[in-house]
Protein backbone atom coordinates (compact mmCIF):
# COMPACT_ATOMS: atom_id res chain seq x y z
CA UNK A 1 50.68 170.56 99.20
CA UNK A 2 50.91 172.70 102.38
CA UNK A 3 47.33 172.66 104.07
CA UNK A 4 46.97 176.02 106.01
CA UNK A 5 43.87 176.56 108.76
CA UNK A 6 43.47 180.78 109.20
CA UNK A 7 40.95 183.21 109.99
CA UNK A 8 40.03 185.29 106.90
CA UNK A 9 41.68 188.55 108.28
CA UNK A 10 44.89 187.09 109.53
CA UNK A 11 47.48 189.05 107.50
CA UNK A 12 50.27 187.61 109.56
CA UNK A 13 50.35 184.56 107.26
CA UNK A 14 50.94 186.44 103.82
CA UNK A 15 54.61 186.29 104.46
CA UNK A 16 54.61 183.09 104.99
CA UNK A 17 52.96 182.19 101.80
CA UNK A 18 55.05 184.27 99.63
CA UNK A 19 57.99 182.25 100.86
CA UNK A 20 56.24 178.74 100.38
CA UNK A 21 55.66 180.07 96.79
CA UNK A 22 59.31 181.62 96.39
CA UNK A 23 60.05 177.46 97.52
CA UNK A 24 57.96 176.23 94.88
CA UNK A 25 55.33 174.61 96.88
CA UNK A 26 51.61 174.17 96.36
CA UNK A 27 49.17 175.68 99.27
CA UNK A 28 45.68 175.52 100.39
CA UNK A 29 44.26 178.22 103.06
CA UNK A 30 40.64 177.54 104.24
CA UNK A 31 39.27 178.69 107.67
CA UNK A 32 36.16 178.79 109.64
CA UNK A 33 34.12 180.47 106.76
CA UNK A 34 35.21 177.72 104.21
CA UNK A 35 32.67 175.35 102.72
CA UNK A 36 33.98 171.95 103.89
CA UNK A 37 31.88 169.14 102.59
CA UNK A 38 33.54 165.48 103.61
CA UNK A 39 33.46 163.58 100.08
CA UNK A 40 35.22 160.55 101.49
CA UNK A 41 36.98 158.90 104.56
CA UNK A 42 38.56 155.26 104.02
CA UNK A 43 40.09 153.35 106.32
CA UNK A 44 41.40 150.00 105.89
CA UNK A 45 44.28 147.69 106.89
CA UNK A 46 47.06 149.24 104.40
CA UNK A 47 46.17 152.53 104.26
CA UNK A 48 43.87 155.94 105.54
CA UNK A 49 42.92 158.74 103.44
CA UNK A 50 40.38 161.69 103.21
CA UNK A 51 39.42 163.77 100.52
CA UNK A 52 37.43 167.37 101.36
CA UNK A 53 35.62 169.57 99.18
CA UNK A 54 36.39 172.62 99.62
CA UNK A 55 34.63 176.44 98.32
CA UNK A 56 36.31 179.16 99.55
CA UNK A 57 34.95 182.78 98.35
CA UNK A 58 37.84 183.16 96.19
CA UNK A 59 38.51 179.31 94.73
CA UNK A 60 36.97 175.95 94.93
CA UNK A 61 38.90 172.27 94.83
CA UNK A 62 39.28 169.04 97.02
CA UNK A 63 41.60 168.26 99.66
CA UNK A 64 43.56 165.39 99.73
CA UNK A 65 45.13 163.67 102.76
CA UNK A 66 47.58 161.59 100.72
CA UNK A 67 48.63 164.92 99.02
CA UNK A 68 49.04 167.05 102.10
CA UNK A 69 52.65 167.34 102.92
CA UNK A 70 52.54 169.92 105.94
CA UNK A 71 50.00 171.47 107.88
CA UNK A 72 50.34 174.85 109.74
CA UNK A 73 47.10 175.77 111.94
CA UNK A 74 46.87 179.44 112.56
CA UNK A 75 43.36 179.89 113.91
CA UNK A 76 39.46 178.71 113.33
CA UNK A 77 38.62 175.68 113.35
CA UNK A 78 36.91 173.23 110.63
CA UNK A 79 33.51 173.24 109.96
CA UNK A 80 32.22 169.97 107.89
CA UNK A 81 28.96 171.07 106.61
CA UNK A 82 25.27 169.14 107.74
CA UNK A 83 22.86 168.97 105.16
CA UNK A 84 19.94 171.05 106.18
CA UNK A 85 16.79 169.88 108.39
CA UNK A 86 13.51 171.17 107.03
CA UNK A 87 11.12 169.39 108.99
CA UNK A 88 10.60 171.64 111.97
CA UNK A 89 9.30 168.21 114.31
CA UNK A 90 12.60 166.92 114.50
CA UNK A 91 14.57 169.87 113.25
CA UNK A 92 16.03 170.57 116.98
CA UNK A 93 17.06 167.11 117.76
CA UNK A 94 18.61 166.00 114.39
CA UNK A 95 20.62 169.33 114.84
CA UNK A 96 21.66 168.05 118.00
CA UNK A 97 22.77 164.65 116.46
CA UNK A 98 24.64 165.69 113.57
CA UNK A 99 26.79 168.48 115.66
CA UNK A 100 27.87 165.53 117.73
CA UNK A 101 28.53 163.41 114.67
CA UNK A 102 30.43 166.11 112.93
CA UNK A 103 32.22 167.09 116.18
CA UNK A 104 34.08 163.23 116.33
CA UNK A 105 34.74 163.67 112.44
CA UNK A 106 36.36 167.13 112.75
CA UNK A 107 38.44 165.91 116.07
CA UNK A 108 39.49 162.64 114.06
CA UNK A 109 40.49 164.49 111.24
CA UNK A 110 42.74 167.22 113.44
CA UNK A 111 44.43 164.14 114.33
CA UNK A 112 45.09 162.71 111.02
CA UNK A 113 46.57 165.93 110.37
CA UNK A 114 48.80 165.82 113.61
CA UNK A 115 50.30 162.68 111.71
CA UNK A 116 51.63 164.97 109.16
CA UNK A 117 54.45 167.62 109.29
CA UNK A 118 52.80 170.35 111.42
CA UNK A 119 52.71 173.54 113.28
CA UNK A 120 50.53 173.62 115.93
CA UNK A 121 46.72 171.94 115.52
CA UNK A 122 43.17 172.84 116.99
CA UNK A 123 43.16 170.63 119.91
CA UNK A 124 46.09 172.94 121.57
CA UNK A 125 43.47 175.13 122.20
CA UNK A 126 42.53 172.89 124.65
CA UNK A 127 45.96 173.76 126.72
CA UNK A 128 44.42 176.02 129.16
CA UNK A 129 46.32 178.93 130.49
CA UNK A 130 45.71 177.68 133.93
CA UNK A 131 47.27 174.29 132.96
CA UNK A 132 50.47 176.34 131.74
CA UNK A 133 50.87 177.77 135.06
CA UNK A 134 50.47 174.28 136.85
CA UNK A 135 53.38 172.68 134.06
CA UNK A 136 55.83 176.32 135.01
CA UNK A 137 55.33 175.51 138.75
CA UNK A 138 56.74 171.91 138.27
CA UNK A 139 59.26 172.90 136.09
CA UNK A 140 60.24 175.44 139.09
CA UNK A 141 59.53 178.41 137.07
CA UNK A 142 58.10 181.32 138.66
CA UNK A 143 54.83 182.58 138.08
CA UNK A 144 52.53 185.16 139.42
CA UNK A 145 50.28 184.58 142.60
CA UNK A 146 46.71 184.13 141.31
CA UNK A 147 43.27 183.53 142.46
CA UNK A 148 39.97 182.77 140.70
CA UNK A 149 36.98 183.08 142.78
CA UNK A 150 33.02 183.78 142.26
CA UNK A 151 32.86 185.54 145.60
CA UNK A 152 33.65 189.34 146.86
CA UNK A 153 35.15 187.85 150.43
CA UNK A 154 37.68 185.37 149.08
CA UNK A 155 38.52 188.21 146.33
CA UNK A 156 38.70 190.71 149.23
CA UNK A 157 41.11 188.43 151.39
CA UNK A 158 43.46 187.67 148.50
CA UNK A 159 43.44 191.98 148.26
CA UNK A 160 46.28 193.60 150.37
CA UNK A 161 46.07 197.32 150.62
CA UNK A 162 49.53 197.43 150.44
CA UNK A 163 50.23 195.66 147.38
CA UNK A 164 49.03 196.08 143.51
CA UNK A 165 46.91 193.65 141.60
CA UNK A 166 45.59 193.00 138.14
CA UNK A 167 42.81 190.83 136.40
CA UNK A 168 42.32 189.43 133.38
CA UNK A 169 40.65 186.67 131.19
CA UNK A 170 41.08 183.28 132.63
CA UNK A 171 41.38 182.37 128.86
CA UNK A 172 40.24 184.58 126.14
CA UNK A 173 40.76 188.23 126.15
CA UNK A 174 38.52 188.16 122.90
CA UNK A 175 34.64 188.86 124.06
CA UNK A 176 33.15 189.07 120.29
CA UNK A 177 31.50 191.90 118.43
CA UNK A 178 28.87 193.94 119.24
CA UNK A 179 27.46 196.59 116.16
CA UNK A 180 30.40 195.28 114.37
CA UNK A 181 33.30 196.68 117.00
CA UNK A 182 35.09 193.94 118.84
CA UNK A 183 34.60 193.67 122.32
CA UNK A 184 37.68 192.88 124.84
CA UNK A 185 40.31 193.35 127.55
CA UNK A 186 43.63 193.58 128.16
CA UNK A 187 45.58 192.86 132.01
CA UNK A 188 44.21 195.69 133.57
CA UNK A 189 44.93 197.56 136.94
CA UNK A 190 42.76 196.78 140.13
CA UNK A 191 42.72 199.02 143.52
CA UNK A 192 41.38 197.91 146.74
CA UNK A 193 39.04 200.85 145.81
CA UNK A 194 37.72 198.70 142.55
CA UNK A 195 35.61 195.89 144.95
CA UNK A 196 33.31 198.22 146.89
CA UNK A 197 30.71 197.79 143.67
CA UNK A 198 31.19 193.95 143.36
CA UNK A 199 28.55 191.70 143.51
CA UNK A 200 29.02 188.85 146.86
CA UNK A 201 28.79 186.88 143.89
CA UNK A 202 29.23 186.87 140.35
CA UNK A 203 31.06 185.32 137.43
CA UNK A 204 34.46 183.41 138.62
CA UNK A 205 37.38 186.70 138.11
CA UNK A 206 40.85 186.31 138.10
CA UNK A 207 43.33 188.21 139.90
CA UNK A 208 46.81 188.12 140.07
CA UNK A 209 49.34 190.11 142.15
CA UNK A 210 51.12 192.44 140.06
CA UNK A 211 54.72 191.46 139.21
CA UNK A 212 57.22 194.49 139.01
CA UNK A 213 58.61 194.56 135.67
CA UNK A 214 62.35 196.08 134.52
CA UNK A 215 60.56 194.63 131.24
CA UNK A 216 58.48 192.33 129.21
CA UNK A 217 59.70 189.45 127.23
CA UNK A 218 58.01 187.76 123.93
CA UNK A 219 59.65 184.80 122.37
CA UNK A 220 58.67 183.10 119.59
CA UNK A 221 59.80 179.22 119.78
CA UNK A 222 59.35 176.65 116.71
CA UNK A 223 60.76 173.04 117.11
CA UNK A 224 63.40 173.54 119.46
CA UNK A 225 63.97 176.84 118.69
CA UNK A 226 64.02 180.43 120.64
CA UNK A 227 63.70 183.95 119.01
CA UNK A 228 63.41 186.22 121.59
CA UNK A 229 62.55 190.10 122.07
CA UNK A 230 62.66 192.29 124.72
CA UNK A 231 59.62 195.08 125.23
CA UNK A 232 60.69 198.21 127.29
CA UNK A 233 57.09 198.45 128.15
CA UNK A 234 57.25 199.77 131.85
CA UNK A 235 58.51 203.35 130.88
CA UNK A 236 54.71 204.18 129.19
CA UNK A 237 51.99 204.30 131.32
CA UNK A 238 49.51 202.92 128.93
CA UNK A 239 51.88 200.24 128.26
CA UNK A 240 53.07 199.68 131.84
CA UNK A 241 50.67 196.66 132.97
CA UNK A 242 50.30 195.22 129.27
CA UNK A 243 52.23 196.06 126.15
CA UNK A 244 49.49 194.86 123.87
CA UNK A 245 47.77 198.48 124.90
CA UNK A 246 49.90 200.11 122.15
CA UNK A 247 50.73 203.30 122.27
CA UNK A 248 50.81 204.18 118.24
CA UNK A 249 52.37 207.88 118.92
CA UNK A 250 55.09 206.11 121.10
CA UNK A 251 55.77 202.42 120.78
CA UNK A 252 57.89 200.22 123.25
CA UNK A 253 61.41 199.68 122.23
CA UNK A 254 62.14 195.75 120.98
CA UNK A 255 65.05 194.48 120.95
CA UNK A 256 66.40 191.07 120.14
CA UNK A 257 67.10 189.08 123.46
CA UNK A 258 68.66 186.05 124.81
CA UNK A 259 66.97 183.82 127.92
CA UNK A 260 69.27 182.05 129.59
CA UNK A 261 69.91 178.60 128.98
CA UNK A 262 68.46 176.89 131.98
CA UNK A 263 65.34 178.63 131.31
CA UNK A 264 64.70 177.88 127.84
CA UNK A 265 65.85 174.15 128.52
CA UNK A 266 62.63 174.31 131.07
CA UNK A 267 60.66 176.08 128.84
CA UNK A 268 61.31 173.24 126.34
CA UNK A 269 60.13 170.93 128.36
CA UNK A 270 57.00 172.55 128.94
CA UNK A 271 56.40 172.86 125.36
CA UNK A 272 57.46 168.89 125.15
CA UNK A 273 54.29 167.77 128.21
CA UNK A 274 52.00 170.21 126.87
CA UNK A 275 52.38 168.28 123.39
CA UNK A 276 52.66 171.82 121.44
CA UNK A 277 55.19 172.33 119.30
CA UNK A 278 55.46 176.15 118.45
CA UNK A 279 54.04 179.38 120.26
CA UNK A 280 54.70 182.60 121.82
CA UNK A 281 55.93 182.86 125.64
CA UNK A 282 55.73 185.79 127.73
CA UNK A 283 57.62 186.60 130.20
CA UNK A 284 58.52 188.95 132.54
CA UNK A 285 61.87 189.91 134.55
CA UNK A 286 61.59 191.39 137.69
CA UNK A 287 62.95 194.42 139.05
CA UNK A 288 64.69 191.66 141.65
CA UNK A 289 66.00 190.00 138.72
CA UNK A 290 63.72 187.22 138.04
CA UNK A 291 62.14 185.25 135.34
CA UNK A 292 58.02 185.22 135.90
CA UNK A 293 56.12 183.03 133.17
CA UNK A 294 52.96 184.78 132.12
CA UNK A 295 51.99 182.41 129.50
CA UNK A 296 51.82 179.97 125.87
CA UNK A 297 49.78 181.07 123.23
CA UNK A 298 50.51 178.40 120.84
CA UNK A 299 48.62 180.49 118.10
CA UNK A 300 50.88 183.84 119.24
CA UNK A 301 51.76 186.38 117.07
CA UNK A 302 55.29 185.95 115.59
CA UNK A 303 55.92 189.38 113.70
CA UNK A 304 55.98 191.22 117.04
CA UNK A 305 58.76 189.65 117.43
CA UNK A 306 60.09 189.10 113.86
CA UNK A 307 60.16 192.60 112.34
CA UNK A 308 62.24 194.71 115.18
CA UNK A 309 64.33 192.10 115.71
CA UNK A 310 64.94 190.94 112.11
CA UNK A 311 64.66 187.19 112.69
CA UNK A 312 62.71 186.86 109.52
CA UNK A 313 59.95 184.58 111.29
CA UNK A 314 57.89 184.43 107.83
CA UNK A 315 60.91 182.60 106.28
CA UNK A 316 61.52 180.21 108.98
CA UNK A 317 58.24 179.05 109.45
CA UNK A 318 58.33 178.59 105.51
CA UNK A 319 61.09 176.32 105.51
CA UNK A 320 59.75 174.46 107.98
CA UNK A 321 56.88 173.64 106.28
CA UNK A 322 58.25 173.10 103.22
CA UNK A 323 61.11 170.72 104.64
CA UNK A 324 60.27 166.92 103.96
């Protein structure tokens, strides 16, 4: 059986699933909204296995670790359910203690799964963005000069007139939803102009100067593996400082693309320290002719790069989790 962790909505996984059927194999999709209730965890001296009830809206069954052959974690997270506290005296406190409890349960069972055939896991979320850049810098790759401050005068300093900026999330671009529309940003555009409102303090902002791009780069790597795409992003200005601000009328030209050897044998590495074994990159090359990294998102979209370039990502990814 191939154990799949997703969001509800993700649709980017139904391709992948009609290829693990076309192959014969069983599957299992929960994600955060699944009813997880732990039936049993044994441990001994020959053996380790779990078994998880499971009620999803659609189907109900148990999950078994001895049965699980792959596991391919998308998004969410698990969410072992805590029987509920009625008393109101200690209802805060017992709340308290079985989150912990529940939180050493889920993070031992994310590694149990590591142990099996996988793409990805939870605990790469824990690979900060900021960490990436530190790993490209040793690895000698370029990457953008940034600075994350809480005050206006070390954000002024680190402002030239003379040169362009941008900001961004330090991690997640994703805010939440507010009245049921989803709140978030993309790189955006800052002028000198932009910090005569700021606060002398505030919430820590990061700022990066803004790399000049002949274009954008989005590879999709899995075990070893490269499929790359370039994004002819810089000829739209709503596209110009971040593709992912589509342009529906007019979308970017992808094509399939080829980084050079020495780069993707660094980029390996990085992949190898950061202990993450599939993701999307992005790069950028410069109008001087260099390679910046931008960053892993080891749960990246892959049909961005699979469908203009024909690579056939859903198939891959099937095989790979239905290899034994």
């Amino acid at each position: 059986m191939i154990l799949i962790i997703a969001e509800e909505n993700d649709q980017n996984i139904n391709g992948v699933i009609d290829w693990i059927i076309h192959y014969g194999f069983a599957y299992c999709k929960i994600s955060s909204e699944t009813k997880l209730i732990l039936k049993e965890l044994s441990i001994n001296n020959s053996s380790i296995d779990f078994e998880i009830d499971y009620d999803n809206s659609f189907n109900q069954g148990t999950i078994r670790y001895s049965e699980i052959q792959s596991v391919w974690y998308r998004s969410g997270k698990l969410k072992l359910r805590i029987p509920e506290i009625t008393e109101d005296h200690i209802k805060k406190i017992l709340t308290h203690y079985f989150n912990t409890e529940i939180k050493v349960l889920n993070d031992f069972i994310y590694r149990l799964l590591e142990r099996k055939r996988h793409i990805n896991s939870y605990l790469d979320n824990s690979k900060s963005k900021l960490y990436q850049q530190l790993i490209a810098k040793d690895y000698q790759i370029p990457i953008p000069s940034t600075v994350v401050s809480s005050y206006k005068t070390v954000i002024s300093n680190f402002v030239e007139s003379e040169e362009k900026y941008v900001t961004k999330a330090i991690e997640f671009g994703h805010i939440g939803k507010f009245d049921k529309v989803d709140i978030g940003g993309f790189t955006e555009s800052l002028e000198v102009s932009d910090l005569a409102n700021l606060q002398s303090f505030g919430f820590p902002s990061l700022l990066q100067k803004q790399v000049e791009k002949k274009y954008e780069i989005r590879s999709f790597y899995l075990d070893g593996e490269f499929y790359s795409s370039a994004i002819f992003s810089q000829n739209d200005a709503q596209t110009r400082v971040d593709f992912r601000n589509y342009n529906f009328e007019n979308m970017n030209r992808v094509v399939p693309y080829k980084i050079p050897d020495e780069l993707e044998d660094k980029l390996s590495a990085m992949f190898k320290e950061l202990d993450i074994n599939s993701g999307s990159i992005d790069l950028i090359f410069t109008t001087s002719n260099e390679y910046v990294f931008l960053e892993i998102n080891p749960i990246g979209q892959f049909q961005q790069v699979s469908q203009p370039c024909n690579y056939n990502l859903p198939k891959i990814i099937a095989e790979y989790l239905c290899k034994s």
